[in-house]
Protein backbone atom coordinates (compact mmCIF):
# COMPACT_ATOMS: atom_id res chain seq x y z
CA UNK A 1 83.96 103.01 112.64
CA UNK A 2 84.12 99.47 114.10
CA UNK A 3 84.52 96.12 112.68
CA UNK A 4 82.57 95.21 109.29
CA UNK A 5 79.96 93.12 108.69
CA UNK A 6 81.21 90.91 105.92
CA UNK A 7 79.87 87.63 104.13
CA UNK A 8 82.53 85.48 105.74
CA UNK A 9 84.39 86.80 109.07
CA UNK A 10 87.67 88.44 107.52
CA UNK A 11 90.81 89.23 108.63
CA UNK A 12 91.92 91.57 110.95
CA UNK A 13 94.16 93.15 108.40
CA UNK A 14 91.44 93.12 106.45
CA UNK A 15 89.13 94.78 108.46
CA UNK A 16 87.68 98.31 109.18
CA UNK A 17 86.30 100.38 111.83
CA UNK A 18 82.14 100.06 111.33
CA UNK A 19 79.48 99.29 114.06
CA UNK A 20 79.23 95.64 114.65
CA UNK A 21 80.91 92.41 114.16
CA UNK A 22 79.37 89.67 111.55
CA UNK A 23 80.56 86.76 112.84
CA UNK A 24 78.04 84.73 111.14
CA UNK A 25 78.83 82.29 107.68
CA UNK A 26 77.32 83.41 104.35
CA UNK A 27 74.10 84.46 103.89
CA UNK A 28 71.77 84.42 100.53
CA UNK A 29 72.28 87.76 99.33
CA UNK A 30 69.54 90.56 99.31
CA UNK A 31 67.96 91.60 96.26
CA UNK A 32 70.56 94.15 94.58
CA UNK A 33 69.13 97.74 95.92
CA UNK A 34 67.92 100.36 93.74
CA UNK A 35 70.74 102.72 94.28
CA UNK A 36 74.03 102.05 92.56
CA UNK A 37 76.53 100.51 94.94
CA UNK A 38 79.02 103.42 94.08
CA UNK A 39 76.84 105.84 96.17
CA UNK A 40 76.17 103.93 98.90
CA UNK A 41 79.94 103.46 98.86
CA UNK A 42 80.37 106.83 98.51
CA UNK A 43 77.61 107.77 101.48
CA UNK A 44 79.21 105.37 103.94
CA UNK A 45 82.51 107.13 103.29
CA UNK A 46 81.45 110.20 104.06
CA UNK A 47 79.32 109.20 107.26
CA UNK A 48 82.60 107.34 108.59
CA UNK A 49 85.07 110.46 107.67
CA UNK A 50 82.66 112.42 109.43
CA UNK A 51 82.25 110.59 112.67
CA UNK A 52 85.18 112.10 113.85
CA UNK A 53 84.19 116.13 113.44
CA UNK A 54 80.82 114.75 114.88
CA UNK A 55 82.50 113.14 118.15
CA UNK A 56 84.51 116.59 118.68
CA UNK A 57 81.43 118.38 118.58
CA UNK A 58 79.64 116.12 120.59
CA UNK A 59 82.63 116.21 123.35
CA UNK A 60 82.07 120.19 123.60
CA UNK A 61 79.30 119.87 125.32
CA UNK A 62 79.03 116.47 126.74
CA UNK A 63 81.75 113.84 128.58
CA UNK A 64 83.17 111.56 126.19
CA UNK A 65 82.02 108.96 128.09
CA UNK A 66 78.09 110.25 127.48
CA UNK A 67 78.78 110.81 123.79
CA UNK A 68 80.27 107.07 123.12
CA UNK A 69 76.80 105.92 125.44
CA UNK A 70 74.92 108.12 123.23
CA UNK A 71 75.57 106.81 120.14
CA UNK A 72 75.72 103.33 121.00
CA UNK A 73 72.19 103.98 121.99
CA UNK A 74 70.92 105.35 119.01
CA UNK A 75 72.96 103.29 117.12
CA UNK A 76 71.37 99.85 118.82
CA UNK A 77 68.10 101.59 118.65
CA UNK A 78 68.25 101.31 114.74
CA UNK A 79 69.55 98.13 114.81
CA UNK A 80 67.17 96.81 116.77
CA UNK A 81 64.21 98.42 114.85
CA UNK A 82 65.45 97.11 111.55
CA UNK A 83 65.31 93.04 113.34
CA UNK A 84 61.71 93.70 114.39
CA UNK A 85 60.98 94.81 110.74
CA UNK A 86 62.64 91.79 109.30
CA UNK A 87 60.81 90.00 112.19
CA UNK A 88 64.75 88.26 113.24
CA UNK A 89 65.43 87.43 116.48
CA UNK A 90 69.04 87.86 118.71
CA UNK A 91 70.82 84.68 118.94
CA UNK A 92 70.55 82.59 121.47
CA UNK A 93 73.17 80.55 123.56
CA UNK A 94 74.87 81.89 126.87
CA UNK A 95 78.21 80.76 125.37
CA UNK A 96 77.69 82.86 122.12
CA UNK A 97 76.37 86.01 124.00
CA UNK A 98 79.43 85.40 126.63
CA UNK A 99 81.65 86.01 123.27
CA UNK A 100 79.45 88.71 121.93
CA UNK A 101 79.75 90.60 125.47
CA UNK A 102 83.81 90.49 124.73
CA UNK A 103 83.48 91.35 121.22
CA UNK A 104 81.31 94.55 122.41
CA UNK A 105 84.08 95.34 124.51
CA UNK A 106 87.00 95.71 121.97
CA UNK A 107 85.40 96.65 118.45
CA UNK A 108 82.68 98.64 120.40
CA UNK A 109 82.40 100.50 124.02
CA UNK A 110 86.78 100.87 124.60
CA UNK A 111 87.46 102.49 120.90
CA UNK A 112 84.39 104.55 121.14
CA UNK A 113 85.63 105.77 124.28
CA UNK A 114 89.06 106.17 123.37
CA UNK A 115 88.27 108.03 120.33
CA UNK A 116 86.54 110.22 122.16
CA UNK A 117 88.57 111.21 125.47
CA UNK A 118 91.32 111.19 122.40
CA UNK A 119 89.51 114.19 120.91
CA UNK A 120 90.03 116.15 124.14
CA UNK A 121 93.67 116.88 123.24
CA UNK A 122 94.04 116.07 119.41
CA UNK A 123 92.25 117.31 116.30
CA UNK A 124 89.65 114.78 114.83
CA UNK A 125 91.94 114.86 111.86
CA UNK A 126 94.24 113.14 113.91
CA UNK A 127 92.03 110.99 115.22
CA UNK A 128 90.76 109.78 111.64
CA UNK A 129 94.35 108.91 110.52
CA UNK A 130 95.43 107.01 113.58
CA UNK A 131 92.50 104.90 112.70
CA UNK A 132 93.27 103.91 109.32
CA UNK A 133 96.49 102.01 111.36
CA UNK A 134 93.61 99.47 112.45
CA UNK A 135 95.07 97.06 109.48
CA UNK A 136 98.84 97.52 110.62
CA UNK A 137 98.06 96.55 113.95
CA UNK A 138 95.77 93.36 112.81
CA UNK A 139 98.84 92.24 110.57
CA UNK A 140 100.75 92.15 113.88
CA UNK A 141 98.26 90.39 115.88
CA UNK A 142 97.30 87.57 113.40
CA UNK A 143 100.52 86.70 113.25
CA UNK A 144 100.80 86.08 117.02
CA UNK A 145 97.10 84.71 117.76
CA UNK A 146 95.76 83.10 114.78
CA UNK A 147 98.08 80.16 113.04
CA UNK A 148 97.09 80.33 109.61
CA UNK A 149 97.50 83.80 109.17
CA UNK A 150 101.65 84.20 108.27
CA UNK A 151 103.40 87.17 107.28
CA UNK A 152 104.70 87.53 103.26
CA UNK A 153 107.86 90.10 102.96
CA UNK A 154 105.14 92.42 101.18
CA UNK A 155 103.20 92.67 104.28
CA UNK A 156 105.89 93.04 106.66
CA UNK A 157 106.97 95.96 104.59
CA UNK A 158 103.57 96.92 104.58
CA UNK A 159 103.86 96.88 108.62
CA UNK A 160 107.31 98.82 108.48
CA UNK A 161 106.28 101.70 105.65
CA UNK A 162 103.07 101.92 108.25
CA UNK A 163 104.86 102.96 111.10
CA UNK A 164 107.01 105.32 109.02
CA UNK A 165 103.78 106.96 108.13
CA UNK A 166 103.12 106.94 111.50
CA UNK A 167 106.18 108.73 112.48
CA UNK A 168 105.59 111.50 109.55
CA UNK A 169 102.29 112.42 110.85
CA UNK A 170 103.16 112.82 114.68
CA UNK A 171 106.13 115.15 113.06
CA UNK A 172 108.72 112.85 115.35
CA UNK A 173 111.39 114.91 113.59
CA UNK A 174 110.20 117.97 115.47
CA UNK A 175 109.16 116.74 118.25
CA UNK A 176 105.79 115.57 117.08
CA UNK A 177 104.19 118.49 116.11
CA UNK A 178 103.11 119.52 119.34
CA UNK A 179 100.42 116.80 119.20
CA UNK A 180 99.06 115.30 122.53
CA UNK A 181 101.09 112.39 123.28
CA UNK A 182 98.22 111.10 125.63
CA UNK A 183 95.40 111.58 123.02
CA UNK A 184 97.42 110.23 120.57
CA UNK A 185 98.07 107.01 122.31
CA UNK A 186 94.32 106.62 122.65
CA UNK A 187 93.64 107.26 119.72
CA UNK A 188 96.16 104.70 118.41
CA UNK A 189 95.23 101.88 121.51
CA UNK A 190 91.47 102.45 120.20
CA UNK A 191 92.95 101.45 116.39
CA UNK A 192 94.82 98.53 118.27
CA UNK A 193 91.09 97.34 119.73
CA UNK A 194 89.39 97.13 116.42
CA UNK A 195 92.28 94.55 115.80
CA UNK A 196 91.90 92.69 119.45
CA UNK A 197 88.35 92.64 118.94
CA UNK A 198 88.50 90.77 115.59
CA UNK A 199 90.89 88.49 116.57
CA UNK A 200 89.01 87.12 119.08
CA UNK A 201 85.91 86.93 116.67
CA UNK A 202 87.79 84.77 114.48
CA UNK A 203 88.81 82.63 117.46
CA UNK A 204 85.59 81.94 118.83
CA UNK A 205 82.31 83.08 116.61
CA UNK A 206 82.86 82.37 113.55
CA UNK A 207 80.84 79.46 113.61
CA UNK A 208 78.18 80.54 115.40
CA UNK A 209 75.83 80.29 113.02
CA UNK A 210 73.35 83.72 113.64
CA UNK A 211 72.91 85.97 111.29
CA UNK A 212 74.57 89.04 110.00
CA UNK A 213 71.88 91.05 111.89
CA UNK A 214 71.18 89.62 115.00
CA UNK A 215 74.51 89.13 116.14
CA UNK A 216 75.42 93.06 115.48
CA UNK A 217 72.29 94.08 117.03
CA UNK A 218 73.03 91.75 120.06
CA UNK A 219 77.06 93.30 120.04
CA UNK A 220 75.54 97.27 120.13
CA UNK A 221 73.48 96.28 122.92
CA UNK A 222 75.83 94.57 124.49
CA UNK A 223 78.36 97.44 124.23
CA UNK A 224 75.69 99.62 124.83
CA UNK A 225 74.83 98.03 128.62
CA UNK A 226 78.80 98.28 129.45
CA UNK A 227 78.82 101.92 128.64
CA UNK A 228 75.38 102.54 130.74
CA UNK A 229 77.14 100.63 134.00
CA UNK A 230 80.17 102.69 133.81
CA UNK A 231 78.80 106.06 131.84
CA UNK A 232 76.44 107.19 135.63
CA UNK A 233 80.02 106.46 137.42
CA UNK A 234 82.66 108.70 135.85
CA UNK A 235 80.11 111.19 134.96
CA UNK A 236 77.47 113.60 136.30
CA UNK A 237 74.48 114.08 134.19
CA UNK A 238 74.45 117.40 131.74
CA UNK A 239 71.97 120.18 133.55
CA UNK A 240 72.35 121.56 129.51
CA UNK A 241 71.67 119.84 126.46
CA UNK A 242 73.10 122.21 123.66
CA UNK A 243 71.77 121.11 120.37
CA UNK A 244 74.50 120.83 118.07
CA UNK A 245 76.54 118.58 120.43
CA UNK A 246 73.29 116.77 120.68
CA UNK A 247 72.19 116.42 117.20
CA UNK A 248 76.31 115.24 116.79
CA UNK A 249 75.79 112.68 119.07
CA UNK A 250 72.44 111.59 117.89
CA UNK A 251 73.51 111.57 114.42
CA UNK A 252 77.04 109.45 115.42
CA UNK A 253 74.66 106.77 116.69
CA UNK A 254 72.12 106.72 114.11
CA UNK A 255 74.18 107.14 110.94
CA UNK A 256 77.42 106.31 111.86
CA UNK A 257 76.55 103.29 113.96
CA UNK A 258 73.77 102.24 112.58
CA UNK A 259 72.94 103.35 109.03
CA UNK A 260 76.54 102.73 108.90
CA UNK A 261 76.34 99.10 109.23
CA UNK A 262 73.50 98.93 106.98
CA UNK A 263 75.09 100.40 104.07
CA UNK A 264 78.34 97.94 104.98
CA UNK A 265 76.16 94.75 104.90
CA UNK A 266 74.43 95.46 101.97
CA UNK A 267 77.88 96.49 100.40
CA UNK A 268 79.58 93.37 101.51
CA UNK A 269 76.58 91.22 99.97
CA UNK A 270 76.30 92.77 96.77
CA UNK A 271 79.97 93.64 95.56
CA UNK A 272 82.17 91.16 98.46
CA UNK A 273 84.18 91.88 101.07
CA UNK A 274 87.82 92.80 99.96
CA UNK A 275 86.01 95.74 97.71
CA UNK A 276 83.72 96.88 100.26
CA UNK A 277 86.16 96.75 102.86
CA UNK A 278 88.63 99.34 100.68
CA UNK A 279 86.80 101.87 102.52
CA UNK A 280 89.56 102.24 104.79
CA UNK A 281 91.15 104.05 102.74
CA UNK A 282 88.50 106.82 102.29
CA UNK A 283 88.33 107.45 105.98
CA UNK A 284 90.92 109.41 106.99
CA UNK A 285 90.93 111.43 103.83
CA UNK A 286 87.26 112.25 104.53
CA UNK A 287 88.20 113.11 107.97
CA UNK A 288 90.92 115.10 107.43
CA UNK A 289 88.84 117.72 104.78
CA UNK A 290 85.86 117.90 107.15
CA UNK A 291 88.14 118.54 110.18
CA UNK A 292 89.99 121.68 108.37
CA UNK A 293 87.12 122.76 106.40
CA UNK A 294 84.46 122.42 109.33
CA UNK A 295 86.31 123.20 112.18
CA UNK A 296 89.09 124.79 111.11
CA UNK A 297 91.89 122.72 112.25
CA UNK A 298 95.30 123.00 111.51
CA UNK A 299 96.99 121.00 108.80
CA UNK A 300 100.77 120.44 108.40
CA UNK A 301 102.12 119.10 105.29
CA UNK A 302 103.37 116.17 107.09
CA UNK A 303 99.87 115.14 108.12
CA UNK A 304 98.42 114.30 104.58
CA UNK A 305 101.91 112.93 103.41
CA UNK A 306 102.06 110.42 106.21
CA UNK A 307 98.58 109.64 105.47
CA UNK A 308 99.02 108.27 102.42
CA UNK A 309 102.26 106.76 103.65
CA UNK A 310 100.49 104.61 106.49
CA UNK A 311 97.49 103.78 103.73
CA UNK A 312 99.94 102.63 101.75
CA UNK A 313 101.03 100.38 104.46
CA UNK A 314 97.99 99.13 105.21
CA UNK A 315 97.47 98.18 101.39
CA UNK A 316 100.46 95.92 101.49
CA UNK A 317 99.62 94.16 105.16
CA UNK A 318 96.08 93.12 103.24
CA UNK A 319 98.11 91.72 100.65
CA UNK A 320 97.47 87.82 100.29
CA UNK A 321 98.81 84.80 98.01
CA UNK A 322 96.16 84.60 95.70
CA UNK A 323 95.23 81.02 96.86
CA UNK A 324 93.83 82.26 100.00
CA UNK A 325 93.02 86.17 99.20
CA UNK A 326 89.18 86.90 100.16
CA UNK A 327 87.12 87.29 97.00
């Protein structure tokens, strides 16, 4: 659920939420992996969809603020155990880790954060579908901030039938559906962070020359040092540690931060980018069963019809002339 490691640093529009940025050029790819890429694109669906029931569980017992530090933890930890395997080191360079320590910021410790105060108020179905708006709002950006990226009318309706979607989930016909406006918004400024975050990537590492690896490891703990700094100051430390909240958290870090990015990489290196980056599109429909079958939330018809509605969307903003579409 934060930006995706890819083979060559893509768009924003063409981005979704996973655990660290690759900002780094191509790398020779791995020897193709005993299990079919269909099932690991199937498993990192289904750890992705169900980050979101895991970070409402994990906020029942624990501040939102010590869940998002908690997974980042566990999620660097594996990380960083998978570079001492593969004996890699972080990269090096004050200017590059400078970068990295912004990058951490917006694709990592702020939509964490907001996803997870967001979960306070709204149901983690919710939640799952204002994420799938990352795309809309990187559409928007790269049109502003980087030069070469210009809208086609297919993408601006793209952006248009997205917000319409938008507008059908809330229920803004009805008032919104009694939804949180507050955890809605944070929900949705968390979606428009995944799209800051890669911006700026594009802008400034995506020469940088480290690998795949090193520079996600060095963005989770990165991300992972913002969130201890501020995590001791907003919050007191649990006197409880219930276990489902903490196997939630532990397994939000370890699968759906880590294992997570894993799965992406090898994805991206065996089958490309634009088809391991359709994803997206998986996400909130994953989140939506697990929150109503798991938890038991409430689902109006307007949430799964503006679902598709604001996917839709976000399939026309990644549309591209085919003389510069990502292969």
């Amino acid at each position: 659920m934060s930006a995706v490691a890819a083979a060559r640093p893509p768009s924003p529009s063409t981005t979704t939420p996973s655990p660290a940025v690759s900002s780094a050029p191509p790398e020779p790819g791995p020897r193709r992996s005993a299990v079919d890429w269909r099932i690991r694109f199937a498993l990192l669906s289904l750890i992705w969809g169900f980050s979101f029931l895991l970070i409402k569980v994990g906020t029942e017992a624990y501040a939102p603020l010590q869940v998002t530090l908690g997974r980042m933890v566990f999620g660097t930890a594996v990380l960083l155990t998978v570079l001492a395997v593969k004996r890699q080191r972080l990269p090096r360079g004050a200017r590059t880790w400078g970068h990295l320590t912004v990058s951490a910021f917006f694709l990592n410790a702020l939509p964490f954060t907001l996803f997870a105060y967001a979960e306070l108020t709204i149901p983690s179905t919710l939640a799952g579908i204002c994420n799938a708006t990352t795309p809309l709002w990187g559409m928007v950006l790269s049109v502003v901030a980087l030069s070469e990226d210009r809208p086609t009318r297919r993408r601006v309706a793209g952006l248009g039938l997205g917000f319409v979607g938008v507008l059908t989930v809330l229920g803004a016909w009805q008032g919104f559906s009694g939804q949180d406006p507050a955890g809605t918004a944070m929900a949705l400024t968390a979606s428009l962070s995944y799209a800051v975050g890669w911006v700026y990537v594009r802008r400034t590492l995506a020469a940088s020359g480290g690998s795949h690896l090193s520079m996600s490891g060095a963005q989770l703990l990165l991300g992972t040092a913002q969130l201890a700094v501020v995590t001791p100051l907003f919050t007191t430390l649990p006197t409880t540690f219930p276990v489902v909240p903490l196997l939630a958290v532990v397994a939000l870090g370890a699968l759906g931060t880590g294992l997570a990015f894993l799965l992406q990489y090898g994805l991206v290196a065996e089958v490309g980018p634009t088809t391991a980056t359709t994803v997206t599109y998986f996400i909130p429909v994953i989140a939506t069963a697990a929150g109503v079958l798991v938890l038991g939330e409430h689902l109006s018809w307007n949430t799964p019809v503006g679902a598709l509605i604001v996917l839709a969307g976000a399939a026309l903003t990644q549309h591209r002339p085919r003389a510069t579409r990502q292969s």
